[in-house]
PDB file of N, CA and C in Angstrom:
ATOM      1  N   UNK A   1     -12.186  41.886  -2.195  1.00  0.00           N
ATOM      2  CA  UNK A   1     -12.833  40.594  -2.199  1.00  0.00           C
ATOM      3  C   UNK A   1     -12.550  39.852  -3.507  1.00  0.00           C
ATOM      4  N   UNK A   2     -12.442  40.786  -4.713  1.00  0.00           N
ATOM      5  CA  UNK A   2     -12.250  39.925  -6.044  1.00  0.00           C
ATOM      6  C   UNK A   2     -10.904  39.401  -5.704  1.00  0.00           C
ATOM      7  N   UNK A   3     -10.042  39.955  -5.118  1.00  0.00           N
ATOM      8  CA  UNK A   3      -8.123  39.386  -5.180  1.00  0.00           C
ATOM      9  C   UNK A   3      -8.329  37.972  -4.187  1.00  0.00           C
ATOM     10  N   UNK A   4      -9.291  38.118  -3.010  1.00  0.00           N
ATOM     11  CA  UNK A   4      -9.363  36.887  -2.340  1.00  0.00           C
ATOM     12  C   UNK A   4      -9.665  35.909  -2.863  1.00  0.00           C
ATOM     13  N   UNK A   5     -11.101  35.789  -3.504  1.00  0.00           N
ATOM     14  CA  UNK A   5     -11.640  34.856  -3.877  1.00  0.00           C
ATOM     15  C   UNK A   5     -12.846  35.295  -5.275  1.00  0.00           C
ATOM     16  N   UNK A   6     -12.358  35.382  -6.177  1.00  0.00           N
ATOM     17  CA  UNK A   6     -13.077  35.664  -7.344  1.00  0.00           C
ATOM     18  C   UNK A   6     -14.440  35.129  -7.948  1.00  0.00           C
ATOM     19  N   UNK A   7     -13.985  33.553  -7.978  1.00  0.00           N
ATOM     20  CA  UNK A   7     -14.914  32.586  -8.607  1.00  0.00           C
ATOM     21  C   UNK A   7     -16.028  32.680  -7.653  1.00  0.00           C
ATOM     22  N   UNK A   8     -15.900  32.584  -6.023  1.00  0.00           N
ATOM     23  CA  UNK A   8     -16.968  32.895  -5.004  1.00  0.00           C
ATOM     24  C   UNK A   8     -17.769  34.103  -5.249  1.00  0.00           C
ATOM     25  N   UNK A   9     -17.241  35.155  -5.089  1.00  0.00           N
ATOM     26  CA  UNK A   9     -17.863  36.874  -5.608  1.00  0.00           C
ATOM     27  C   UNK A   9     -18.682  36.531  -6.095  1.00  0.00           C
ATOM     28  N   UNK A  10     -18.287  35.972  -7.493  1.00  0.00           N
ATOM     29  CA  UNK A  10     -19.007  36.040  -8.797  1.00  0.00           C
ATOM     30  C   UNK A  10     -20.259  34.928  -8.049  1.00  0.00           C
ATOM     31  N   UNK A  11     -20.141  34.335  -7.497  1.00  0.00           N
ATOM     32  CA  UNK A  11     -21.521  33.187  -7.383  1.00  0.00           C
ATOM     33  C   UNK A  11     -22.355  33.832  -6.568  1.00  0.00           C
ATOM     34  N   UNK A  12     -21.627  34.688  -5.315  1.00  0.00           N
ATOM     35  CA  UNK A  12     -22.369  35.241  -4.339  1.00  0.00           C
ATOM     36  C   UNK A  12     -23.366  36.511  -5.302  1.00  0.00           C
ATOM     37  N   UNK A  13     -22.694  37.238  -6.320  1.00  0.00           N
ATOM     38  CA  UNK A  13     -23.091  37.967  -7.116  1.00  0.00           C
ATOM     39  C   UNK A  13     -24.513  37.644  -7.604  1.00  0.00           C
ATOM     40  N   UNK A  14     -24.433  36.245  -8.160  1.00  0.00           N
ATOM     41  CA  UNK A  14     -24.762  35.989  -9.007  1.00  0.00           C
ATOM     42  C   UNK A  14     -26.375  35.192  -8.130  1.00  0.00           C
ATOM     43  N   UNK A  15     -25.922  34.845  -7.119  1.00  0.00           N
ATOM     44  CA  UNK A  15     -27.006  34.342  -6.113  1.00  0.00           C
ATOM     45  C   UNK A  15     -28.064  35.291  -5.417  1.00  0.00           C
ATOM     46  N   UNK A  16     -27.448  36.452  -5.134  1.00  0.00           N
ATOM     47  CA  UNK A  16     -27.949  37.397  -4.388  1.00  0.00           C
ATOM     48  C   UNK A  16     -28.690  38.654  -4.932  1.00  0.00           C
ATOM     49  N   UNK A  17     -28.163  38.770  -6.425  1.00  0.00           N
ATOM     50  CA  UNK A  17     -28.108  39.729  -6.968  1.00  0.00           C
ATOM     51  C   UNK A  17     -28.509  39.728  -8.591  1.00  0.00           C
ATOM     52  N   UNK A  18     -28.403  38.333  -9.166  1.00  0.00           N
ATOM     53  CA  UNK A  18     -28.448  38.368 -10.247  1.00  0.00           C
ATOM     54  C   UNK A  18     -27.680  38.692 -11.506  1.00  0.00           C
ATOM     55  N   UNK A  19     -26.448  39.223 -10.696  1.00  0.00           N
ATOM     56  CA  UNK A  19     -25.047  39.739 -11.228  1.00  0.00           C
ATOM     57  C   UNK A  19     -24.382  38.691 -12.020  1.00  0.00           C
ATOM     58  N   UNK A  20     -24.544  38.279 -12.991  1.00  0.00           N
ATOM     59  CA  UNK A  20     -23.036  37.414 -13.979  1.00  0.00           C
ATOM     60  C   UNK A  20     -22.275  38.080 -14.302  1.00  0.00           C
ATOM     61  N   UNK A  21     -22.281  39.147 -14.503  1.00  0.00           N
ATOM     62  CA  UNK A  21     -20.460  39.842 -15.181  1.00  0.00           C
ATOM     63  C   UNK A  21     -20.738  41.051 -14.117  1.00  0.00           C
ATOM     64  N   UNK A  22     -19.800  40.839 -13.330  1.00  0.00           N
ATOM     65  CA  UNK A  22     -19.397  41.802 -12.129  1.00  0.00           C
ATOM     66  C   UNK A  22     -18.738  43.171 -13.092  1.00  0.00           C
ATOM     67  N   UNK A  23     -17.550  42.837 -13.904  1.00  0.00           N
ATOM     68  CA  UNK A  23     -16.884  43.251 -14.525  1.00  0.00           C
ATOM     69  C   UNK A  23     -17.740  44.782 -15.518  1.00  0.00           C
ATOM     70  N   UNK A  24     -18.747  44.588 -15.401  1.00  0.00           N
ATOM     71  CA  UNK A  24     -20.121  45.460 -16.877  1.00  0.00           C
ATOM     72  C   UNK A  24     -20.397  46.693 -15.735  1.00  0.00           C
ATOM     73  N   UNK A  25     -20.012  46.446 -14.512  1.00  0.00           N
ATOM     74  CA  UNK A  25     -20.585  47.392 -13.454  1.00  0.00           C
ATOM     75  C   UNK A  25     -19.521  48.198 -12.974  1.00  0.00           C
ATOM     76  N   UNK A  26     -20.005  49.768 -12.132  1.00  0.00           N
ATOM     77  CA  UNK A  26     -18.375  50.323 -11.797  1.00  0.00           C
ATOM     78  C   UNK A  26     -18.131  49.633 -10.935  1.00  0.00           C
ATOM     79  N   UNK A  27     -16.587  50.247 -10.573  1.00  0.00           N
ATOM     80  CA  UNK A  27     -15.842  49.278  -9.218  1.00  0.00           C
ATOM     81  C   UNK A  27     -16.963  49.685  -7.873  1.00  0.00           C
ATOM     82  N   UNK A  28     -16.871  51.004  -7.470  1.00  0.00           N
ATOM     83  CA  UNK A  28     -17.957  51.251  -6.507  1.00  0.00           C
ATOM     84  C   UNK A  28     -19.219  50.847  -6.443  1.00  0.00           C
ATOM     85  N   UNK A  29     -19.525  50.410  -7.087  1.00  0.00           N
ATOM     86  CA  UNK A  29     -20.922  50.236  -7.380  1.00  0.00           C
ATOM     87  C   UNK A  29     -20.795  48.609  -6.957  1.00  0.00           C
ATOM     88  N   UNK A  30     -20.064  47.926  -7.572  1.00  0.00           N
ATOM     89  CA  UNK A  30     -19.871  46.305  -7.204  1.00  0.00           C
ATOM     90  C   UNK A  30     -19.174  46.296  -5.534  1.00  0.00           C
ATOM     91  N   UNK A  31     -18.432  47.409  -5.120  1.00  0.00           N
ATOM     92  CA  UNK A  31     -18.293  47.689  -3.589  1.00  0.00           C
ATOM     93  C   UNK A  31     -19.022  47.461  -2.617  1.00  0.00           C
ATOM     94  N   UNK A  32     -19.918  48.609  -2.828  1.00  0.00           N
ATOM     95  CA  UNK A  32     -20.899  48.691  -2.386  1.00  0.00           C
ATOM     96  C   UNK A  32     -22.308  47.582  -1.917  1.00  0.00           C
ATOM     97  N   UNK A  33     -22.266  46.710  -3.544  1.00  0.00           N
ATOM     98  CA  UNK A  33     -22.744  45.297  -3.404  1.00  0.00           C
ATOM     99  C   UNK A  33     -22.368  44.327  -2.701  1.00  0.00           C
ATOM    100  N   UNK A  34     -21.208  44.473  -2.462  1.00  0.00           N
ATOM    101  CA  UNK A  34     -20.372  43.326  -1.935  1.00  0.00           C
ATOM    102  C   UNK A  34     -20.187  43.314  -0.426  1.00  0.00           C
ATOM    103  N   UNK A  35     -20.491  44.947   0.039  1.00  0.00           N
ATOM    104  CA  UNK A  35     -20.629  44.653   1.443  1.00  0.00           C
ATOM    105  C   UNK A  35     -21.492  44.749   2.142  1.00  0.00           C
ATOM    106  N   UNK A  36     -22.883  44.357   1.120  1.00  0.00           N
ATOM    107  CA  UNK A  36     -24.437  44.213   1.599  1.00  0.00           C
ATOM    108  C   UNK A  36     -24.407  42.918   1.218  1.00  0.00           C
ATOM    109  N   UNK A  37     -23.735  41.767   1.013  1.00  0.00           N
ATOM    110  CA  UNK A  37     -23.734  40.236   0.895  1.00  0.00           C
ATOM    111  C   UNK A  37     -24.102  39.976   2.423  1.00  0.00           C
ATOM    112  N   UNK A  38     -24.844  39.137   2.313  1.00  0.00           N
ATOM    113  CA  UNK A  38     -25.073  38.383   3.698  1.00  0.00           C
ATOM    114  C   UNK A  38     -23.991  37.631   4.435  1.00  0.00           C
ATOM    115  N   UNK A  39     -24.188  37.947   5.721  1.00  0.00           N
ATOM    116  CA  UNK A  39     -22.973  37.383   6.223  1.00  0.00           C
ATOM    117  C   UNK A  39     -22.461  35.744   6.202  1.00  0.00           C
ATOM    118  N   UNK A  40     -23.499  35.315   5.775  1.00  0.00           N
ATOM    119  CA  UNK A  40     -22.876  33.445   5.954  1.00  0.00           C
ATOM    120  C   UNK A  40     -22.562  33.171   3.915  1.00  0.00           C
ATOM    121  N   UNK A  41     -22.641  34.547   3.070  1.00  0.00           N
ATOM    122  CA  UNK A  41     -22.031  34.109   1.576  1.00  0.00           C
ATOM    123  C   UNK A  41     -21.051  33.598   1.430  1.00  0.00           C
ATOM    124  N   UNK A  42     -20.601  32.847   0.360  1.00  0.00           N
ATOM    125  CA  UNK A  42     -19.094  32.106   0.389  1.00  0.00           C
ATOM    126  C   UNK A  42     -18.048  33.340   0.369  1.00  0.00           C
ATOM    127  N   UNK A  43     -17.975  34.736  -0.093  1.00  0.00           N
ATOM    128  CA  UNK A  43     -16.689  35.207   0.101  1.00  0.00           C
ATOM    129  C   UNK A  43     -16.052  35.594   1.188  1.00  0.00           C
ATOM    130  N   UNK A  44     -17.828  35.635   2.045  1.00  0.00           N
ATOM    131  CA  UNK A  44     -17.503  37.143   3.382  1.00  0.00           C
ATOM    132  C   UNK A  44     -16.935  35.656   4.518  1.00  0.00           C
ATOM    133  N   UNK A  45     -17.686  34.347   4.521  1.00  0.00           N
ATOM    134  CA  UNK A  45     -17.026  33.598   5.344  1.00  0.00           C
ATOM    135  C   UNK A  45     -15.659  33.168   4.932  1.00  0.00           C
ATOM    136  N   UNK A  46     -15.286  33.348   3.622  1.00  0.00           N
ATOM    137  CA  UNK A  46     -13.319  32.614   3.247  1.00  0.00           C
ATOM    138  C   UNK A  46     -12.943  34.118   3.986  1.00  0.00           C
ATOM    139  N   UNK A  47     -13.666  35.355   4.067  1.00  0.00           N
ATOM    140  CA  UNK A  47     -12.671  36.449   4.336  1.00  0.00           C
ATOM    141  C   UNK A  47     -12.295  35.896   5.988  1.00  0.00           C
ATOM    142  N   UNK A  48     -13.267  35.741   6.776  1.00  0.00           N
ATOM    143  CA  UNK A  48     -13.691  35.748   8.052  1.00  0.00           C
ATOM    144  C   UNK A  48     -13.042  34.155   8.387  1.00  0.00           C
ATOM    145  N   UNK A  49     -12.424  33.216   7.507  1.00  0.00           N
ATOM    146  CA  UNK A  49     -11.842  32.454   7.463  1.00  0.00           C
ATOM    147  C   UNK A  49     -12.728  30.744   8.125  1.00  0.00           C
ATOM    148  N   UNK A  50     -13.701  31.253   7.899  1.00  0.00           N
ATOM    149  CA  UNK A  50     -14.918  29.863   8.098  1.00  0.00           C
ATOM    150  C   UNK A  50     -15.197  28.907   7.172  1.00  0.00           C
ATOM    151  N   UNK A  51     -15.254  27.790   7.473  1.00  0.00           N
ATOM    152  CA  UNK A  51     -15.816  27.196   6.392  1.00  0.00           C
ATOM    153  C   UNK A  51     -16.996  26.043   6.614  1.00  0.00           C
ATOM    154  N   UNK A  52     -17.498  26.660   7.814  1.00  0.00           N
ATOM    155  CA  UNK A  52     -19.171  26.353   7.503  1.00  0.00           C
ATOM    156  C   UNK A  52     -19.511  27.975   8.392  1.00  0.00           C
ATOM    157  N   UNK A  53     -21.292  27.343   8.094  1.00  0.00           N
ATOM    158  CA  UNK A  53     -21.840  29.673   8.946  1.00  0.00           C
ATOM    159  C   UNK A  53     -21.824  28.886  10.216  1.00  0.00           C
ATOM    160  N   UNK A  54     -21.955  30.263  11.236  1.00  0.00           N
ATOM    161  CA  UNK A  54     -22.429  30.362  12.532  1.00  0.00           C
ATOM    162  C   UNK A  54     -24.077  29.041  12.770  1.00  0.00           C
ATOM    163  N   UNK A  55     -24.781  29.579  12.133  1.00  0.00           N
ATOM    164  CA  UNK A  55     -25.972  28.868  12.477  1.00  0.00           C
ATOM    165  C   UNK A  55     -25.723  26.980  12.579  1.00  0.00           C
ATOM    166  N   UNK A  56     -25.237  26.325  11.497  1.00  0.00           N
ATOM    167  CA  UNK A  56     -24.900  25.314  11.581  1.00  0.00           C
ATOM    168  C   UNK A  56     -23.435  24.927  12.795  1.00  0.00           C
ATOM    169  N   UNK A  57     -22.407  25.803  12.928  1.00  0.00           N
ATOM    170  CA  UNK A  57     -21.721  25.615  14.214  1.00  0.00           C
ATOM    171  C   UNK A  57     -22.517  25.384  15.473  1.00  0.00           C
ATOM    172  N   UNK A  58     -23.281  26.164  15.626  1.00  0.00           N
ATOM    173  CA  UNK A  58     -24.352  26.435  16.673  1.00  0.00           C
ATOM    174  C   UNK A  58     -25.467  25.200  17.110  1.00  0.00           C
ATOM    175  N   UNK A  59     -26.039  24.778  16.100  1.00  0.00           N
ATOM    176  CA  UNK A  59     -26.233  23.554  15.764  1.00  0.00           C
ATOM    177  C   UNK A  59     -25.806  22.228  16.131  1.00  0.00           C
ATOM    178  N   UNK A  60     -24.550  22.426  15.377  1.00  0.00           N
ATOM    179  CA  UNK A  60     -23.849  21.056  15.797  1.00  0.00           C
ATOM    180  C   UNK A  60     -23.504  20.974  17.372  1.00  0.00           C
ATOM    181  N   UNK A  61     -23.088  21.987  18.127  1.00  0.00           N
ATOM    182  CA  UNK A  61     -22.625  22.141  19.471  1.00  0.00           C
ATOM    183  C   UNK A  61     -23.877  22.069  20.138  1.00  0.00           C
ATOM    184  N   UNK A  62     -25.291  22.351  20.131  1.00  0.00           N
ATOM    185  CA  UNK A  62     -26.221  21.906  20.689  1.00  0.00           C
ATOM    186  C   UNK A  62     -26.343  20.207  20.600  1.00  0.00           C
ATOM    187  N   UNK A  63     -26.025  19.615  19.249  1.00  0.00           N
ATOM    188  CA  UNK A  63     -26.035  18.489  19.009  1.00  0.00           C
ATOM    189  C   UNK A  63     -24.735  17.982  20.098  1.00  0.00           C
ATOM    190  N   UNK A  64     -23.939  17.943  20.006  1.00  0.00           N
ATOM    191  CA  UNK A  64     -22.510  17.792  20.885  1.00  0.00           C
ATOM    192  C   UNK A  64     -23.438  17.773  22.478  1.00  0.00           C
ATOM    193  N   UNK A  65     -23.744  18.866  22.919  1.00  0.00           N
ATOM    194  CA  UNK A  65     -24.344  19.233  24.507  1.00  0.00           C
ATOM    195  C   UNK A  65     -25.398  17.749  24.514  1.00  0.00           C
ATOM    196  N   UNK A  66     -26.001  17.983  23.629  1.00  0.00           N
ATOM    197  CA  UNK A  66     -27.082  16.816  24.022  1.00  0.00           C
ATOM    198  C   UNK A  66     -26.979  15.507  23.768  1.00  0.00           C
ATOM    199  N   UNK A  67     -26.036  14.923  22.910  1.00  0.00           N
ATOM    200  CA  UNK A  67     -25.299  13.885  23.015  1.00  0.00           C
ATOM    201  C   UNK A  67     -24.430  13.227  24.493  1.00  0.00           C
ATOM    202  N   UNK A  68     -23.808  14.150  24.608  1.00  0.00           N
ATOM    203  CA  UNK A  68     -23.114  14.528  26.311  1.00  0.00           C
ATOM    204  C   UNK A  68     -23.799  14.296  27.431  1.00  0.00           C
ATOM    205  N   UNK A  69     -24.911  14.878  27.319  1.00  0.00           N
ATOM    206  CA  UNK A  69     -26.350  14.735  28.457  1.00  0.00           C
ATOM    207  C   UNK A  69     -26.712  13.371  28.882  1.00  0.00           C
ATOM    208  N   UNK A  70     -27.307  12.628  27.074  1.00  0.00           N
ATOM    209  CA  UNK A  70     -27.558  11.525  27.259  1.00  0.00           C
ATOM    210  C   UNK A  70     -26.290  10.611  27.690  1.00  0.00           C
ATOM    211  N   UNK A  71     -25.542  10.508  27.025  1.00  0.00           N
ATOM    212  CA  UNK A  71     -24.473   9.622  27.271  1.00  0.00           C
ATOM    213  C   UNK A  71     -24.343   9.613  28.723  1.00  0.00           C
ATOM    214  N   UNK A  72     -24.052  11.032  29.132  1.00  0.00           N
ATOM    215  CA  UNK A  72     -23.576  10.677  30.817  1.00  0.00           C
ATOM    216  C   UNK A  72     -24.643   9.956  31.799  1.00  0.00           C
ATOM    217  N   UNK A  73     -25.744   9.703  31.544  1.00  0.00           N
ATOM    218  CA  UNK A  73     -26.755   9.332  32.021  1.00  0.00           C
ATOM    219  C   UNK A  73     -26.736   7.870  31.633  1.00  0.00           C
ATOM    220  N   UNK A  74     -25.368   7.234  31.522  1.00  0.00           N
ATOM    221  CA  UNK A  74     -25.529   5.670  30.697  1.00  0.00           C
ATOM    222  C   UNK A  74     -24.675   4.897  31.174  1.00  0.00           C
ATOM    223  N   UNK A  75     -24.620   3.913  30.937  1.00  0.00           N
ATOM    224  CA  UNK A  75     -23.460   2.619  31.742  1.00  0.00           C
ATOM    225  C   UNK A  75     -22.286   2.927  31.345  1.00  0.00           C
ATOM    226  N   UNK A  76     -22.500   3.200  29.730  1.00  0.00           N
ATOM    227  CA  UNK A  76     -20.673   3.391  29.448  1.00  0.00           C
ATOM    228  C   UNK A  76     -20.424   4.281  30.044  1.00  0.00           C
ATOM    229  N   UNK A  77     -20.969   5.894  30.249  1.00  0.00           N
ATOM    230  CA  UNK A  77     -20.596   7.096  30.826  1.00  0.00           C
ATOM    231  C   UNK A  77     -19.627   5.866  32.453  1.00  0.00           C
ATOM    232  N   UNK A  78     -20.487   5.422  33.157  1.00  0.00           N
ATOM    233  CA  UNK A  78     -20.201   4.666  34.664  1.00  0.00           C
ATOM    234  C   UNK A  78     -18.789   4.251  34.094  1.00  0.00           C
ATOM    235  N   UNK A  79     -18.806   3.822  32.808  1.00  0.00           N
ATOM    236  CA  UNK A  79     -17.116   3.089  32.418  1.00  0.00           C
ATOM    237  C   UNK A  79     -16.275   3.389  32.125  1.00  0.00           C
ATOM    238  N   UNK A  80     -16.690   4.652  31.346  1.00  0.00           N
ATOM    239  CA  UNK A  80     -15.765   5.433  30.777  1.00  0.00           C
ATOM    240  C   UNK A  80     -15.423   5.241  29.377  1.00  0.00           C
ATOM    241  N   UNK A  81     -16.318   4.804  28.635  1.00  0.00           N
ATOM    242  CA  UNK A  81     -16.339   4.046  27.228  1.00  0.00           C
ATOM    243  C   UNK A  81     -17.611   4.082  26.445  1.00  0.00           C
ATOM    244  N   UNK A  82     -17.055   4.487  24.954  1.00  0.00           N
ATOM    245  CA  UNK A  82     -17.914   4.614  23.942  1.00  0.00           C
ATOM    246  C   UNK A  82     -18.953   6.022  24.292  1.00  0.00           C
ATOM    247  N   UNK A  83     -17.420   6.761  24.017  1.00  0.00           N
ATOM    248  CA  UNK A  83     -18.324   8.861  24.659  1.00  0.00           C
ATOM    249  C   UNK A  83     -18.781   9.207  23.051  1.00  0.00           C
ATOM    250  N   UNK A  84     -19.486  10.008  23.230  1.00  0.00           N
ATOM    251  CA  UNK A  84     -19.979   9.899  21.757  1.00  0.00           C
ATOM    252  C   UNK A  84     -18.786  11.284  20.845  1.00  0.00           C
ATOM    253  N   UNK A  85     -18.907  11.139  19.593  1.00  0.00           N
ATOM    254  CA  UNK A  85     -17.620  11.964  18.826  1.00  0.00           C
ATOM    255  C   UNK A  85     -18.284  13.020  18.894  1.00  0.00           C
ATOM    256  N   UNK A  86     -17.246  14.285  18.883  1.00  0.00           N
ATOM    257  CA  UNK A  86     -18.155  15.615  18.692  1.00  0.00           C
ATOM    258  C   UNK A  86     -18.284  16.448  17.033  1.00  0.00           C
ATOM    259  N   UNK A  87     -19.310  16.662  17.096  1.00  0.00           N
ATOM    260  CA  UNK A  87     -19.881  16.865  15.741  1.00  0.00           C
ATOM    261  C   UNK A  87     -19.133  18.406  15.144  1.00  0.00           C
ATOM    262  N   UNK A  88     -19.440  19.078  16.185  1.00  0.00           N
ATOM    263  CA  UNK A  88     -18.407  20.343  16.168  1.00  0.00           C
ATOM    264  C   UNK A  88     -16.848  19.784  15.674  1.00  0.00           C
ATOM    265  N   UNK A  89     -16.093  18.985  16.161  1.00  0.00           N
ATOM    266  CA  UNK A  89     -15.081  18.602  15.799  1.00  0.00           C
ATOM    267  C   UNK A  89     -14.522  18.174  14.136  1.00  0.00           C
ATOM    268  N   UNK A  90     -15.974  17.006  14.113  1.00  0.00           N
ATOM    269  CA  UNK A  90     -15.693  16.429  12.453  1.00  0.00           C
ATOM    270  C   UNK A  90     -15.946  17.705  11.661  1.00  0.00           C
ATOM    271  N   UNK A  91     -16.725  19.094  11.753  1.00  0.00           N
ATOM    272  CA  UNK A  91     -16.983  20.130  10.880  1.00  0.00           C
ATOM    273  C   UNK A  91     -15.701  20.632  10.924  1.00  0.00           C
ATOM    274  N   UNK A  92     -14.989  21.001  12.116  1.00  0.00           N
ATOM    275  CA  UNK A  92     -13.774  22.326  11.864  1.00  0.00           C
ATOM    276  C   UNK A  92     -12.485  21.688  11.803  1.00  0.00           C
ATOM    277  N   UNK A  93     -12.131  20.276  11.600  1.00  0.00           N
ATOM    278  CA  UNK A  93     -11.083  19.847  11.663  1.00  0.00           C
ATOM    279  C   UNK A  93     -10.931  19.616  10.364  1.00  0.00           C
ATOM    280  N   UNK A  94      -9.881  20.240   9.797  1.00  0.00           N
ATOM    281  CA  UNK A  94      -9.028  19.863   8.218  1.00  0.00           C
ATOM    282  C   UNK A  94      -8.213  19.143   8.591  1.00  0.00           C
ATOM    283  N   UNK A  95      -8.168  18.258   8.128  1.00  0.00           N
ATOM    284  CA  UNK A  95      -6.984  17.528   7.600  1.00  0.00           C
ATOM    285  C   UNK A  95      -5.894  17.695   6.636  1.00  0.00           C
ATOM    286  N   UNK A  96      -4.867  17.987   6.953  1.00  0.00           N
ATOM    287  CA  UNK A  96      -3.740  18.176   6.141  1.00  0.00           C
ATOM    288  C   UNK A  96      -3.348  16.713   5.042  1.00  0.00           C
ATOM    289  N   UNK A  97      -2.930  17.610   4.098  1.00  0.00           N
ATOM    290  CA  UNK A  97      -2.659  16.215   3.236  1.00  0.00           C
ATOM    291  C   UNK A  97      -1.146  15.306   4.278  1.00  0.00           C
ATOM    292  N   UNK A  98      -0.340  15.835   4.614  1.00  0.00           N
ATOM    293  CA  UNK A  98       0.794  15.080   5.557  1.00  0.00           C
ATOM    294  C   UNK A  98      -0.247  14.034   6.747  1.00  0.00           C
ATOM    295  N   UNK A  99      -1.221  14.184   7.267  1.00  0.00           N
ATOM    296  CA  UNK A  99      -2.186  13.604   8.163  1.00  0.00           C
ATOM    297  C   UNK A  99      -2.971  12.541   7.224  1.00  0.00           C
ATOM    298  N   UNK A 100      -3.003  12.176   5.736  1.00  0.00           N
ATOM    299  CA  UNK A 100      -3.779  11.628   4.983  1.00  0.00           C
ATOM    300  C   UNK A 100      -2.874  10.859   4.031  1.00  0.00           C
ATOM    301  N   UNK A 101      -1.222  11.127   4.124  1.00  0.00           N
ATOM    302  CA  UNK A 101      -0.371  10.682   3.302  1.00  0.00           C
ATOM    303  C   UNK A 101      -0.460   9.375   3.692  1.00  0.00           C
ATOM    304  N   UNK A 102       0.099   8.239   2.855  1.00  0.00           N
ATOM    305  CA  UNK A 102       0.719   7.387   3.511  1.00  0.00           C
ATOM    306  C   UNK A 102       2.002   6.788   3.743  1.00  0.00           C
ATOM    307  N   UNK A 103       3.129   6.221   4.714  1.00  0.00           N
ATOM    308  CA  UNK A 103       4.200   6.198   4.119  1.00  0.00           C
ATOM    309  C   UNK A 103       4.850   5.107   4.252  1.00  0.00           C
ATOM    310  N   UNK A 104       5.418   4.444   3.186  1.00  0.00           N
ATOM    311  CA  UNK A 104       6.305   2.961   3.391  1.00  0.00           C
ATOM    312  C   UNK A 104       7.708   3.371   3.595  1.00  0.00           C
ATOM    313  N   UNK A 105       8.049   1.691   3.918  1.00  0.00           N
ATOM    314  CA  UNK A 105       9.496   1.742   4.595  1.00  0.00           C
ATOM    315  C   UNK A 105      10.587   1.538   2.853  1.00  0.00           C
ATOM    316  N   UNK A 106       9.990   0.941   1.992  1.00  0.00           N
ATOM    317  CA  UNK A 106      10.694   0.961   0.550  1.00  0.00           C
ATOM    318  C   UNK A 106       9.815   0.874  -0.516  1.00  0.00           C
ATOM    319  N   UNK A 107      10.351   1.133  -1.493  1.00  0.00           N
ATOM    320  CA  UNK A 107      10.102   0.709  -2.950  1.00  0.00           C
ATOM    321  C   UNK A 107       9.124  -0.316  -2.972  1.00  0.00           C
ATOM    322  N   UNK A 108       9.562  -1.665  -2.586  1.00  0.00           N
ATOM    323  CA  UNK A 108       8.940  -2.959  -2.828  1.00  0.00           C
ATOM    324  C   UNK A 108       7.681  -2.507  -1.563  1.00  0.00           C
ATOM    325  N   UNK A 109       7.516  -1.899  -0.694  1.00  0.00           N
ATOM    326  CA  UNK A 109       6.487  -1.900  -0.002  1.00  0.00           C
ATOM    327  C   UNK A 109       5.381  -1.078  -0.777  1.00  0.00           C
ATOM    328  N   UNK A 110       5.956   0.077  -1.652  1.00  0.00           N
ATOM    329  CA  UNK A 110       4.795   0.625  -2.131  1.00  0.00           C
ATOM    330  C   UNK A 110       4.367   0.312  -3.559  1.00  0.00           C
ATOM    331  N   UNK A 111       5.397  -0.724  -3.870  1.00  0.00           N
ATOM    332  CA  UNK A 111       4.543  -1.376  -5.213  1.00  0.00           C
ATOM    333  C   UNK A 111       3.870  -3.074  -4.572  1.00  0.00           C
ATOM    334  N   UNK A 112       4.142  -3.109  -3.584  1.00  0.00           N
ATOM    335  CA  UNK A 112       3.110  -4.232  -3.311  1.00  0.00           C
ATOM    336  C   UNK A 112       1.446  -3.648  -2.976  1.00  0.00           C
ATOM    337  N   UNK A 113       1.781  -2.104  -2.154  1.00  0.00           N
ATOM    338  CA  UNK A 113       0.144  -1.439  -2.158  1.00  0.00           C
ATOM    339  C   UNK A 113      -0.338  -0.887  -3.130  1.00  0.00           C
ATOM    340  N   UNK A 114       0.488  -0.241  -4.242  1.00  0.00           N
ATOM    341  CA  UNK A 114       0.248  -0.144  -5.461  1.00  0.00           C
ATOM    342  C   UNK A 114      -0.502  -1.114  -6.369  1.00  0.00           C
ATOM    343  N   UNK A 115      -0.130  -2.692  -6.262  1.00  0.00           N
ATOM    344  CA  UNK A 115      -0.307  -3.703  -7.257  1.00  0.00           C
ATOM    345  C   UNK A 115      -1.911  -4.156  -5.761  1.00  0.00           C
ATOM    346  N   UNK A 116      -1.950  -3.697  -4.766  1.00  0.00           N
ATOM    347  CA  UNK A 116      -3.368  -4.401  -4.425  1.00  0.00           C
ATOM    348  C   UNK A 116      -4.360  -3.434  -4.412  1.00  0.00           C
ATOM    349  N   UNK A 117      -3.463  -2.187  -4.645  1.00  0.00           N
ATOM    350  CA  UNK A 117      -5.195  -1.450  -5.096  1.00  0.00           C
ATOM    351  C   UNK A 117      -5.583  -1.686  -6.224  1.00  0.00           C
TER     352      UNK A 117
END
């Protein structure tokens, strides 16, 4: 867990446990600590590759279901317009920096957006 994510450990350590210098303790002994961390701590979810917990996923997708409910029960649902966004979605979707870049056709195009920001 320290090679994954260090600076996390140390907070989860330090949250759970009272631990600031992981390092003062044996290796087993900080082992041992580390895999009695609760499951929604910042290291055990980067291991488990999450980046929000279960409970709030869970959450939001009830929110999503019942958004859905109402909506379909509505004129736009009859139209087919204005479905509501899913909340589950805006949490687990990263955006890549290539999805956030922006890109001009020349030089003079990106010092004209340059000079209006």
């Amino acid at each position: 867990m320290i090679a994954l994510d260090e600076d996390n450990l140390i907070c989860d350590f330090a949250e759970t446990y009272g631990i600031y210098d992981i390092y003062r303790f044996p290796p087993d002994y900080i082992a041992t600590l580390a895999i009695g961390l609760r499951n929604n701590s910042r290291v055990k979810m980067k291991l488990c590759g999450m980046n929000i917990d279960l409970n709030t996923l869970l959450l939001a997708r009830i929110c999503d279901a019942t958004a859905l409910n109402v909506y379909a029960k509505s004129k736009d649902a009859q139209r087919g317009r204005n479905r509501p966004k899913s909340t589950v979605e805006a949490l687990t979707t990263v955006k890549t920096d290539a999805e956030t870049a922006r890109k001009f056709r020349s030089g003079d195009d990106f010092l004209k957006e340059w000079n209006r920001l």
